[in-house]
PDB file of N, CA and C in Angstrom:
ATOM      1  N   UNK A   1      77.534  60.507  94.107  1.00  0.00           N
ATOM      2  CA  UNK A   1      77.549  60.345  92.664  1.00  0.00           C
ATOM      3  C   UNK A   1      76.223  59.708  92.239  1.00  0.00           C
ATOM      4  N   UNK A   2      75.668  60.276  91.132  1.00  0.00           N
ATOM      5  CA  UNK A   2      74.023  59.784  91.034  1.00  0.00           C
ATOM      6  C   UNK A   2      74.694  58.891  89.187  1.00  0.00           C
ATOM      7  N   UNK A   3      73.867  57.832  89.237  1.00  0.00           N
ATOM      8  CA  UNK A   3      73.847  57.191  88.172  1.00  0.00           C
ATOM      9  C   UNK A   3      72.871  57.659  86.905  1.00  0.00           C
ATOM     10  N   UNK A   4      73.216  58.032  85.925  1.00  0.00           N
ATOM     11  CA  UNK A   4      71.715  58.324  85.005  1.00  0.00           C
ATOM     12  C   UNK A   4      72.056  57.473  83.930  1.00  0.00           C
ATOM     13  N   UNK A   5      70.834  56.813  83.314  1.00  0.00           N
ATOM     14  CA  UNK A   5      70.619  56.245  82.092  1.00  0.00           C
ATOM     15  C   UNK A   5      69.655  56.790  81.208  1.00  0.00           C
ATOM     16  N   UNK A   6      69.885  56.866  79.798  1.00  0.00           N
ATOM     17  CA  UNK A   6      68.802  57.541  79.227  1.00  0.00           C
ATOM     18  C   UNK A   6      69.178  56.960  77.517  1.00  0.00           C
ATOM     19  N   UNK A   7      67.802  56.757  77.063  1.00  0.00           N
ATOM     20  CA  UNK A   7      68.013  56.532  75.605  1.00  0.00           C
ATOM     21  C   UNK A   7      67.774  56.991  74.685  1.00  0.00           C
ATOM     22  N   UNK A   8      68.424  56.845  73.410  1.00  0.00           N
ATOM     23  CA  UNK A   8      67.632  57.561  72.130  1.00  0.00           C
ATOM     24  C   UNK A   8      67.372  56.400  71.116  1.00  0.00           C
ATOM     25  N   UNK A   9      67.444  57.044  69.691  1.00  0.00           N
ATOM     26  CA  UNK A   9      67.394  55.624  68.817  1.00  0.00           C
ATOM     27  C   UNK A   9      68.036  56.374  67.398  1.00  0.00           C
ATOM     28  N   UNK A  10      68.919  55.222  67.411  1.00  0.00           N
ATOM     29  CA  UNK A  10      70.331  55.644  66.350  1.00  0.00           C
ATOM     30  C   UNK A  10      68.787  54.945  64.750  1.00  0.00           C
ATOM     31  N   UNK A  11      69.407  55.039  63.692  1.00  0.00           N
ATOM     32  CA  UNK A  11      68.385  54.919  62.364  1.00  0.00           C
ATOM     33  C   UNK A  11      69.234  53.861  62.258  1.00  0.00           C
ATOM     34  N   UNK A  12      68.324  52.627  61.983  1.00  0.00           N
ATOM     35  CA  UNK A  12      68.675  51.266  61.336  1.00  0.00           C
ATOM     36  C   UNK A  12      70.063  51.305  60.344  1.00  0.00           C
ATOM     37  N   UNK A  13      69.465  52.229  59.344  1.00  0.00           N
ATOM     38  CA  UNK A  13      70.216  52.074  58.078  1.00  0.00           C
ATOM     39  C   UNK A  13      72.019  52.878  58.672  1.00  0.00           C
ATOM     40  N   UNK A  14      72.006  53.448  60.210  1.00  0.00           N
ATOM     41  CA  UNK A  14      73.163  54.160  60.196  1.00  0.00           C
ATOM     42  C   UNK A  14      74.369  53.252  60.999  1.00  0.00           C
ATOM     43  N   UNK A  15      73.489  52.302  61.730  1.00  0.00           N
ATOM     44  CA  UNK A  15      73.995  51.789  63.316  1.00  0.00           C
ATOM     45  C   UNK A  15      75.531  51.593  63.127  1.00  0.00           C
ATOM     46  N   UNK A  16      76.582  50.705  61.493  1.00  0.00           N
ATOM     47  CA  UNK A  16      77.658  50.658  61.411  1.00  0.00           C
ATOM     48  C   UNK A  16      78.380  52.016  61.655  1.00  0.00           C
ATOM     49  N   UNK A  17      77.897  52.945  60.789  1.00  0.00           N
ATOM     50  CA  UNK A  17      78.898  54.196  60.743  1.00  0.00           C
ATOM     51  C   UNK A  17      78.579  55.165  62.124  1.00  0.00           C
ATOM     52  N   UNK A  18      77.836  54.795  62.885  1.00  0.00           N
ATOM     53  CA  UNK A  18      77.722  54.961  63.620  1.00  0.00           C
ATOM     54  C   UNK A  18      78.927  54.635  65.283  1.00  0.00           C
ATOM     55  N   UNK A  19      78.713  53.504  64.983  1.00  0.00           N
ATOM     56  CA  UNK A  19      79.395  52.265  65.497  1.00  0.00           C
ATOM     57  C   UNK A  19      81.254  52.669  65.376  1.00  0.00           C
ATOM     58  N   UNK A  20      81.753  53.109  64.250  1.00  0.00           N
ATOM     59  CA  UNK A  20      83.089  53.785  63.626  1.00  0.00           C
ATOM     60  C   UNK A  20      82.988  54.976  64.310  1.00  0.00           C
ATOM     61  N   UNK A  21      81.910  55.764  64.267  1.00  0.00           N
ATOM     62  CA  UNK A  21      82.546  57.158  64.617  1.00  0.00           C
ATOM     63  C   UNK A  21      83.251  56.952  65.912  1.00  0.00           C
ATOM     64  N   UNK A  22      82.371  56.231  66.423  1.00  0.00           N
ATOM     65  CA  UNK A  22      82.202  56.285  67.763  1.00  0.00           C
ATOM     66  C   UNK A  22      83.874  55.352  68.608  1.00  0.00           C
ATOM     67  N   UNK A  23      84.507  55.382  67.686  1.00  0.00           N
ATOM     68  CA  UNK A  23      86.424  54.279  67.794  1.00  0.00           C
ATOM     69  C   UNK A  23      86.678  55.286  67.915  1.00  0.00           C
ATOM     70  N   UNK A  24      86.752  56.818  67.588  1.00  0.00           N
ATOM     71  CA  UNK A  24      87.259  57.490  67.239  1.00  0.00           C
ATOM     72  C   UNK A  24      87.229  59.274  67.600  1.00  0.00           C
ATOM     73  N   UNK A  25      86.108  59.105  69.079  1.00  0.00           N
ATOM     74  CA  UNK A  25      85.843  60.104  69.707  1.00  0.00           C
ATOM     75  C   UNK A  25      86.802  61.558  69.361  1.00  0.00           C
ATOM     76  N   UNK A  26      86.640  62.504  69.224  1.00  0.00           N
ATOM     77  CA  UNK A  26      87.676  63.664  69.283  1.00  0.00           C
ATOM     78  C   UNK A  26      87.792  63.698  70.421  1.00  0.00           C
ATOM     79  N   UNK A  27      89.209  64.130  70.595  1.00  0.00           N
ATOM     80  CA  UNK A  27      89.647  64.334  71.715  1.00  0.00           C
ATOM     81  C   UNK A  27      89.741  65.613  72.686  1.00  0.00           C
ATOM     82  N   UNK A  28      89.316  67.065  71.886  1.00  0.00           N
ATOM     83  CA  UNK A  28      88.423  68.001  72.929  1.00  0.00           C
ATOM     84  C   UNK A  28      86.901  67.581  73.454  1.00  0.00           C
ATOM     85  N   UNK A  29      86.406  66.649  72.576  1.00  0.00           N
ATOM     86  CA  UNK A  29      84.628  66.379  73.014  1.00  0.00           C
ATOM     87  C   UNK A  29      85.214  65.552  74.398  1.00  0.00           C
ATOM     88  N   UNK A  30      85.843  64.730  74.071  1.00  0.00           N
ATOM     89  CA  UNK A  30      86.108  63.954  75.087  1.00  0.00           C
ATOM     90  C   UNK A  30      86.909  64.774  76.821  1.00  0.00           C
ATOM     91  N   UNK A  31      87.613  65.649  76.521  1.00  0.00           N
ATOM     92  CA  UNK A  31      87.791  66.691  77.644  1.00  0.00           C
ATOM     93  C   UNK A  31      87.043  67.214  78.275  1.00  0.00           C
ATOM     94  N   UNK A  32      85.847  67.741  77.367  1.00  0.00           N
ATOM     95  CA  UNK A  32      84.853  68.718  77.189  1.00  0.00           C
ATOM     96  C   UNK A  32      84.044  67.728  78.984  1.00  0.00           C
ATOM     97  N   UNK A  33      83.704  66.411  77.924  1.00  0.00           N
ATOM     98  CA  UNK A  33      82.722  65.393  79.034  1.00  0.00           C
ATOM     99  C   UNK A  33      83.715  65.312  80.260  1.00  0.00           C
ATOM    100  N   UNK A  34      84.663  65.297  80.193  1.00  0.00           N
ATOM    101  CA  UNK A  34      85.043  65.267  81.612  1.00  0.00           C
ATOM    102  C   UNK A  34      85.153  66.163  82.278  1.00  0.00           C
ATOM    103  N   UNK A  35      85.503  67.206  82.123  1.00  0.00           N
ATOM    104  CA  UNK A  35      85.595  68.550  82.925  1.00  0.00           C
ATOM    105  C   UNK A  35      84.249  68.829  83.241  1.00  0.00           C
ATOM    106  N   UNK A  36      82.872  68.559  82.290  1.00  0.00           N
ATOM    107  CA  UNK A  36      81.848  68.975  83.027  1.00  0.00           C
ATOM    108  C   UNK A  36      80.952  67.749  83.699  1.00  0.00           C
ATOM    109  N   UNK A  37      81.877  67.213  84.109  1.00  0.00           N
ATOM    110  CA  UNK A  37      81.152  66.221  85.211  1.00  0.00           C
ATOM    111  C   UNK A  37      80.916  65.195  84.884  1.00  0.00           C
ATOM    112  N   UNK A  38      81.340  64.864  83.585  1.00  0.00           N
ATOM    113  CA  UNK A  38      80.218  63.288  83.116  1.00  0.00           C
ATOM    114  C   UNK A  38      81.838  61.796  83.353  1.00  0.00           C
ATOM    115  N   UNK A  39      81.328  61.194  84.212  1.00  0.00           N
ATOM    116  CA  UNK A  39      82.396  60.254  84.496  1.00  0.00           C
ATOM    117  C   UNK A  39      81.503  58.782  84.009  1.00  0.00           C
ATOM    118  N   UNK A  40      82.733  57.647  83.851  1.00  0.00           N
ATOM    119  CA  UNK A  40      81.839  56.385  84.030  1.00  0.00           C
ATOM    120  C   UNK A  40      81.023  56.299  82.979  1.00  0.00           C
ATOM    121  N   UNK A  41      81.417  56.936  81.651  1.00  0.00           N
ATOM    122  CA  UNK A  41      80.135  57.174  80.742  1.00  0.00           C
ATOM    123  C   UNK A  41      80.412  56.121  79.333  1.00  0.00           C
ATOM    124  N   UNK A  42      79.384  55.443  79.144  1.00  0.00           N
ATOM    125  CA  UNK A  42      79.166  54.172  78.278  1.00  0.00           C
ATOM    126  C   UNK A  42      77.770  54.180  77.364  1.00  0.00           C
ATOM    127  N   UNK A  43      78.200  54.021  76.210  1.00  0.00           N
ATOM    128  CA  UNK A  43      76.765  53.762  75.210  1.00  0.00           C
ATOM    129  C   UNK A  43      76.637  51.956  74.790  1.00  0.00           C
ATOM    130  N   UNK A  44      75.377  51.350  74.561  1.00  0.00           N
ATOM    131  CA  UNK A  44      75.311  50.163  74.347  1.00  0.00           C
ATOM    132  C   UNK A  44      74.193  50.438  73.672  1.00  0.00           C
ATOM    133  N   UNK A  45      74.200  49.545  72.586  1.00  0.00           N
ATOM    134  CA  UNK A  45      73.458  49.902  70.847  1.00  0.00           C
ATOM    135  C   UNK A  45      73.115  48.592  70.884  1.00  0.00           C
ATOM    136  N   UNK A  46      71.693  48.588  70.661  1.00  0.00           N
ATOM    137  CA  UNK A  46      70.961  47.101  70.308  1.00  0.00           C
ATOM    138  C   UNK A  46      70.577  47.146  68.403  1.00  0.00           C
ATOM    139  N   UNK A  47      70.530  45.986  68.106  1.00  0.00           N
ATOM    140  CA  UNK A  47      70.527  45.875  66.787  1.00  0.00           C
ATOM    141  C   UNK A  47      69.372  46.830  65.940  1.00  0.00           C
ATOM    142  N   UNK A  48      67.883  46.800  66.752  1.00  0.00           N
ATOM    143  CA  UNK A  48      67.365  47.910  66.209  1.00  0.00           C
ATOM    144  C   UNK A  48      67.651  49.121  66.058  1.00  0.00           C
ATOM    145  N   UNK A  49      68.535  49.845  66.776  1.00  0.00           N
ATOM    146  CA  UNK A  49      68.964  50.706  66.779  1.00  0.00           C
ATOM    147  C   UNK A  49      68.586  51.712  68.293  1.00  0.00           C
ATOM    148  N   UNK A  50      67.912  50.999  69.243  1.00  0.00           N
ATOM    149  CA  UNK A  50      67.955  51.754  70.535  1.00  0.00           C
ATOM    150  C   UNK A  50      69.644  51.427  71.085  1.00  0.00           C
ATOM    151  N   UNK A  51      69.821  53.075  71.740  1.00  0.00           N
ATOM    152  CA  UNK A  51      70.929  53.266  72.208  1.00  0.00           C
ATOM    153  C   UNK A  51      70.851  53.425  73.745  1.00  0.00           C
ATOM    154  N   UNK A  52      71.392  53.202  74.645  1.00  0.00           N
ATOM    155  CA  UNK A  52      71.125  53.440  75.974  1.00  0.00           C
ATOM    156  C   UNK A  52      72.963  54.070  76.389  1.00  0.00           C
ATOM    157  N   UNK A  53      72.832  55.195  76.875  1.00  0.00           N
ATOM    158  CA  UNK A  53      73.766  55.423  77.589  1.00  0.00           C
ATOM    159  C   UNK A  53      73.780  55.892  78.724  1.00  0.00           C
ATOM    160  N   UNK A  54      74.723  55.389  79.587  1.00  0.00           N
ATOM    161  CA  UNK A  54      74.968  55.301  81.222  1.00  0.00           C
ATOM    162  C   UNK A  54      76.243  56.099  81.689  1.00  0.00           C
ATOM    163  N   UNK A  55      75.849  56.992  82.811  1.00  0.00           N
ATOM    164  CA  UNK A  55      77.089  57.918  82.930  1.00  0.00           C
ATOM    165  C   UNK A  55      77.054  58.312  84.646  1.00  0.00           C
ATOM    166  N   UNK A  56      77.990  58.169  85.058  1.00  0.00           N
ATOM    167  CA  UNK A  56      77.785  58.969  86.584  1.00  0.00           C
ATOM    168  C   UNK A  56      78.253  60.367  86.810  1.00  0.00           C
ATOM    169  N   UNK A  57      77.636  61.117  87.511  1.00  0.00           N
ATOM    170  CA  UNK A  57      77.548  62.526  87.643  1.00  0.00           C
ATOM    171  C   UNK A  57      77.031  63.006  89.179  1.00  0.00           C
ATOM    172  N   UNK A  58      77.802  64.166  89.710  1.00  0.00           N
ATOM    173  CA  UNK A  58      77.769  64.290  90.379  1.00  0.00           C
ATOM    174  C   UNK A  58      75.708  65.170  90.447  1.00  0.00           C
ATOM    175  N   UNK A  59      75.731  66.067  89.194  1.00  0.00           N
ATOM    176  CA  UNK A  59      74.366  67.058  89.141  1.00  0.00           C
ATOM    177  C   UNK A  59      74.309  66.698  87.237  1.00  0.00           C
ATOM    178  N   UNK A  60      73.710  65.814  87.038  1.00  0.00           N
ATOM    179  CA  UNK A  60      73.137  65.692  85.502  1.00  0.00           C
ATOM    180  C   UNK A  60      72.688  66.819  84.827  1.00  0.00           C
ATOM    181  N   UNK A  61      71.789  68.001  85.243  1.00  0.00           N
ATOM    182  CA  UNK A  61      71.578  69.166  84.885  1.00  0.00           C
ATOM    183  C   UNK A  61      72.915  69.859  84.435  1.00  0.00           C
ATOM    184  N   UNK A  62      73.320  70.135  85.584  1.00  0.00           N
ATOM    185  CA  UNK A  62      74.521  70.840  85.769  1.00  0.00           C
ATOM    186  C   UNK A  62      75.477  70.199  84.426  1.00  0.00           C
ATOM    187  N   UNK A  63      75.771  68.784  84.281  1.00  0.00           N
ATOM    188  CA  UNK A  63      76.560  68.749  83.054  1.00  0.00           C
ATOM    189  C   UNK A  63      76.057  68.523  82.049  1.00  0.00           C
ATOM    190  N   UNK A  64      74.988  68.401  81.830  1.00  0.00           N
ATOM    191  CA  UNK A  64      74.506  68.666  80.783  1.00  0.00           C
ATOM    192  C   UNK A  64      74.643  69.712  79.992  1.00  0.00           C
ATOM    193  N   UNK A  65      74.162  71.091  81.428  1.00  0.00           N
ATOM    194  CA  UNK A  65      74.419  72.566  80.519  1.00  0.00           C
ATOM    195  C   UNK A  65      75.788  72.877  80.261  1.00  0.00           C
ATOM    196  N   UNK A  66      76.396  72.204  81.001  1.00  0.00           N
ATOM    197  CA  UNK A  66      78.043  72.596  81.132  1.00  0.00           C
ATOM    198  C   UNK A  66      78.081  71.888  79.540  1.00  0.00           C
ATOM    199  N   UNK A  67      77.984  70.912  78.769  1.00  0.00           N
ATOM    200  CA  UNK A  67      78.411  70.346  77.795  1.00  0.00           C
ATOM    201  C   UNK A  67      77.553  71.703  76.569  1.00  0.00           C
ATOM    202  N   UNK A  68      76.449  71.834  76.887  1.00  0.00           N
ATOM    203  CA  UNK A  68      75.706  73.013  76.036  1.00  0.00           C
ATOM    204  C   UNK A  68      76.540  74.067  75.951  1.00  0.00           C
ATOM    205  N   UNK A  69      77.426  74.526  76.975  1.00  0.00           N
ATOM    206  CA  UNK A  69      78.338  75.714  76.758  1.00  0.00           C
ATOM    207  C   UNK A  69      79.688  75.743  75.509  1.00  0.00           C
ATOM    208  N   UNK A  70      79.773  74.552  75.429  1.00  0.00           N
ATOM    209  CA  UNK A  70      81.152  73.722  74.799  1.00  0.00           C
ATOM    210  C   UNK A  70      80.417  74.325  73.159  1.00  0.00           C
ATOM    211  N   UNK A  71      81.675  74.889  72.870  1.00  0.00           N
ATOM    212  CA  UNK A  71      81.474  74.355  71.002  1.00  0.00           C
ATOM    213  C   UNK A  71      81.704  73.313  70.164  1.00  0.00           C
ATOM    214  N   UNK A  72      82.832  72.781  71.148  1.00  0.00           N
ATOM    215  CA  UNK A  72      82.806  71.084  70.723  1.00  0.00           C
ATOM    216  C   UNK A  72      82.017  70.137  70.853  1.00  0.00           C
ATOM    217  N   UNK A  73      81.059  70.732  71.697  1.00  0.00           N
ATOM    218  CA  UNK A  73      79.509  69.745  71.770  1.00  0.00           C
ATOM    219  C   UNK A  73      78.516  70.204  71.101  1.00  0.00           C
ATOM    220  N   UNK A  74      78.739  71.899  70.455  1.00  0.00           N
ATOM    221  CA  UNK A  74      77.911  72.191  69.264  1.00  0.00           C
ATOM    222  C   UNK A  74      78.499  71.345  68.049  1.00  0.00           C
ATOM    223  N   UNK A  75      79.491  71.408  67.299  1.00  0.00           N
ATOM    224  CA  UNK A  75      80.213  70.821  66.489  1.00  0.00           C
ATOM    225  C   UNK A  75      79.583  68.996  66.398  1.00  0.00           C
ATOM    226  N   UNK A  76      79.869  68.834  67.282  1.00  0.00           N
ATOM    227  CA  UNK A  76      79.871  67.076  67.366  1.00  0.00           C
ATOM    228  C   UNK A  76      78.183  66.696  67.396  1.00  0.00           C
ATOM    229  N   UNK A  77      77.602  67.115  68.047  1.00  0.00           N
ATOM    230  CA  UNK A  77      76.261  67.373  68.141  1.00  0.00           C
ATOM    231  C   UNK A  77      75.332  67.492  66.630  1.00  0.00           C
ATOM    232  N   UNK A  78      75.895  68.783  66.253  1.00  0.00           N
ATOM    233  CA  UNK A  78      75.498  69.216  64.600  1.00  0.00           C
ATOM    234  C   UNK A  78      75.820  67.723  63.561  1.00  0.00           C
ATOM    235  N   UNK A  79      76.872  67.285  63.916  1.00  0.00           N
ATOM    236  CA  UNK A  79      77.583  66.191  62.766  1.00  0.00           C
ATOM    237  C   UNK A  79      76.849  65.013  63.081  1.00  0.00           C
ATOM    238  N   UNK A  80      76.440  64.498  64.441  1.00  0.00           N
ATOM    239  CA  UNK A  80      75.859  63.222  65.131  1.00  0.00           C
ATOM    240  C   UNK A  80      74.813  63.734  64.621  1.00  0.00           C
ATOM    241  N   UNK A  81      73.582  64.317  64.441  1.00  0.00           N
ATOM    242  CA  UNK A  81      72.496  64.517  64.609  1.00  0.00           C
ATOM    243  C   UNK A  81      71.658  63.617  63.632  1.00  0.00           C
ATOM    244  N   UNK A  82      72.120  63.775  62.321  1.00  0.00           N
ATOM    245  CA  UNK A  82      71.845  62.612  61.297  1.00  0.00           C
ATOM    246  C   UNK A  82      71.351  61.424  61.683  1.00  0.00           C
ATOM    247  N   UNK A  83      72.321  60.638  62.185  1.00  0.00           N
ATOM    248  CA  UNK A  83      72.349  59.330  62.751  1.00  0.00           C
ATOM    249  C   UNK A  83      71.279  58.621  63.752  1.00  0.00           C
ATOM    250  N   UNK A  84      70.188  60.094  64.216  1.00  0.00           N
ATOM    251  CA  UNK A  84      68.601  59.425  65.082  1.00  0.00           C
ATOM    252  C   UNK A  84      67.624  60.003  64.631  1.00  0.00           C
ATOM    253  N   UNK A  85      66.756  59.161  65.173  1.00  0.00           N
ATOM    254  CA  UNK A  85      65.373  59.521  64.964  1.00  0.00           C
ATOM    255  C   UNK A  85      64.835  60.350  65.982  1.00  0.00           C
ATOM    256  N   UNK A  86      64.424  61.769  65.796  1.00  0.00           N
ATOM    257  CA  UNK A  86      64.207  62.373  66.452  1.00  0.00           C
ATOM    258  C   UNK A  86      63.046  63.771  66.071  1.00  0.00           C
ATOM    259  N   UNK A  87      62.966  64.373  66.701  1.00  0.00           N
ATOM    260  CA  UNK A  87      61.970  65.897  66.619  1.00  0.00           C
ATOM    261  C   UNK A  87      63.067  66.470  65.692  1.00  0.00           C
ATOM    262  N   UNK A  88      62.593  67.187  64.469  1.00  0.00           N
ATOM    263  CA  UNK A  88      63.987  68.065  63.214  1.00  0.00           C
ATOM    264  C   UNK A  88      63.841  68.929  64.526  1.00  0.00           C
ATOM    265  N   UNK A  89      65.101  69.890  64.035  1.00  0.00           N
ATOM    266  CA  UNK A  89      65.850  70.665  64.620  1.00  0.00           C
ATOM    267  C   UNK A  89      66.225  70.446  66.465  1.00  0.00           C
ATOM    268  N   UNK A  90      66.022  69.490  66.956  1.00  0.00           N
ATOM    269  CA  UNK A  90      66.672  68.949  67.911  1.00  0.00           C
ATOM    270  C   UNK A  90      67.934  68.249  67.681  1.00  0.00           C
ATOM    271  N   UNK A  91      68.552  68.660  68.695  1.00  0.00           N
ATOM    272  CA  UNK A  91      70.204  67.947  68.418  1.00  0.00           C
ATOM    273  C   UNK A  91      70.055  66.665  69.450  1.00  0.00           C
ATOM    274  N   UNK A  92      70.655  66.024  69.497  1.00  0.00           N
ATOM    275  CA  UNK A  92      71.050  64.459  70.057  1.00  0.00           C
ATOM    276  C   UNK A  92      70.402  64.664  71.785  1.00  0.00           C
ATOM    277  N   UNK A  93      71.673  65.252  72.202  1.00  0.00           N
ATOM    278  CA  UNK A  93      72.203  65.792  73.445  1.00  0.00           C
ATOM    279  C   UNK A  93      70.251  66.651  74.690  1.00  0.00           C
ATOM    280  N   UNK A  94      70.092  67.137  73.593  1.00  0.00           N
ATOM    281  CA  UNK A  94      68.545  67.350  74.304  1.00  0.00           C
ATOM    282  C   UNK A  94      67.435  66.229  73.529  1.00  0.00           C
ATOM    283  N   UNK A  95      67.336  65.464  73.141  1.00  0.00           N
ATOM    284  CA  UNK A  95      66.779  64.416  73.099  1.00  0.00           C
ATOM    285  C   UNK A  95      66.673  63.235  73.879  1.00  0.00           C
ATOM    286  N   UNK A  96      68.350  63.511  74.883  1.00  0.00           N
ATOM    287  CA  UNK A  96      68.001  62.438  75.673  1.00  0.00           C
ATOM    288  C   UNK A  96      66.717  62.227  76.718  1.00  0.00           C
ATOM    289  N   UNK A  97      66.312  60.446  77.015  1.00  0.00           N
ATOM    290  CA  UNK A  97      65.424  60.550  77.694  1.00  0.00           C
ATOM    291  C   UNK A  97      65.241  59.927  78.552  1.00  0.00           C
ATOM    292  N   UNK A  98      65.629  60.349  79.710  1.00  0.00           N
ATOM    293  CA  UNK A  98      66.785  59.514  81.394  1.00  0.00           C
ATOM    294  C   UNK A  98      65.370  58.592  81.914  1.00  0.00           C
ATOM    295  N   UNK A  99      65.978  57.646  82.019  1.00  0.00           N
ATOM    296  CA  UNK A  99      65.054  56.782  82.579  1.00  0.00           C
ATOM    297  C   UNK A  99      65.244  56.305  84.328  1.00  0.00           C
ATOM    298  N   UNK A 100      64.343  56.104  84.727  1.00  0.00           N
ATOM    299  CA  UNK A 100      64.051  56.540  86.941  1.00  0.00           C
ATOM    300  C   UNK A 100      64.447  55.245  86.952  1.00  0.00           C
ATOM    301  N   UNK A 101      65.630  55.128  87.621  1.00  0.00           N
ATOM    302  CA  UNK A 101      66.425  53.898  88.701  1.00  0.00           C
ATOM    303  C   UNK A 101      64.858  53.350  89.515  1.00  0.00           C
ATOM    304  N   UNK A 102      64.942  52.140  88.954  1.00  0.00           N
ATOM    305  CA  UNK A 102      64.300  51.085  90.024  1.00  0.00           C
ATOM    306  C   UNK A 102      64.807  50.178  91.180  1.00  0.00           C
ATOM    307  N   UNK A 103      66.378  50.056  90.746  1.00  0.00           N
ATOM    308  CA  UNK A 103      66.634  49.397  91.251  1.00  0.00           C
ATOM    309  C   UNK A 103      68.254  49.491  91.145  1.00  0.00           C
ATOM    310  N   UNK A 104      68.949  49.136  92.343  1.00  0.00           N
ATOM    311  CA  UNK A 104      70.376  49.321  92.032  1.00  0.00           C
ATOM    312  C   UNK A 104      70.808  47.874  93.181  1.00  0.00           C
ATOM    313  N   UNK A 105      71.610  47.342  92.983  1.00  0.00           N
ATOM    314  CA  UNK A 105      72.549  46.330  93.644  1.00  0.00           C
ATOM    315  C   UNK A 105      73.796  46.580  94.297  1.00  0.00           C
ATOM    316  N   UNK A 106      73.738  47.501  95.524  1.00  0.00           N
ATOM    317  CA  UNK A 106      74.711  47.476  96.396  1.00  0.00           C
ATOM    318  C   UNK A 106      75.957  46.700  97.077  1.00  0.00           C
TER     319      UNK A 106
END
């Protein structure tokens, strides 16, 4: 199981409603992430608005595209997209930007 972390950055002015959606996951998106591999998976939001989320996976590629196949990750994707700062017409989900393990504690 490989660990990945990777961040984006949610917009100042959104971080509360942000913060709500996020009580309230749908519950095919949430199938969706598990069936294609993403286990162990956690977001943590600093007040500026960097987001870091952490997920274990067996092939990160692999669920990644597996979540790209989902229409519930088009859907959720399209609606989240608002909420960062990012390149227009990029969605969330390919914005992420995995950052290289230095170090892990066995």
């Amino acid at each position: 199981m490989k660990r990945i972390c990777f961040v984006l950055q949610v917009k100042p002015d959104r971080l509360e409603e942000y913060k709500v959606r996020h009580r309230d996951v749908w519950p095919e998106m949430l199938q969706a992430l598990r069936e294609t591999g993403w286990s162990n998976y956690s977001l943590f939001l600093r007040d500026d608005g960097m987001l870091v989320g952490y997920l274990e996976t067996e092939d990160f590629e692999r669920a990644r595209k597996g979540m790209a196949t989902r229409e519930v990750n088009e859907r959720w994707q399209r609606d989240m997209g608002g909420f960062f700062v990012q390149r227009a017409g990029l969605l969330p989900d390919q914005a992420m930007q995995s950052l290289e393990e230095v170090f892990h504690l066995d």
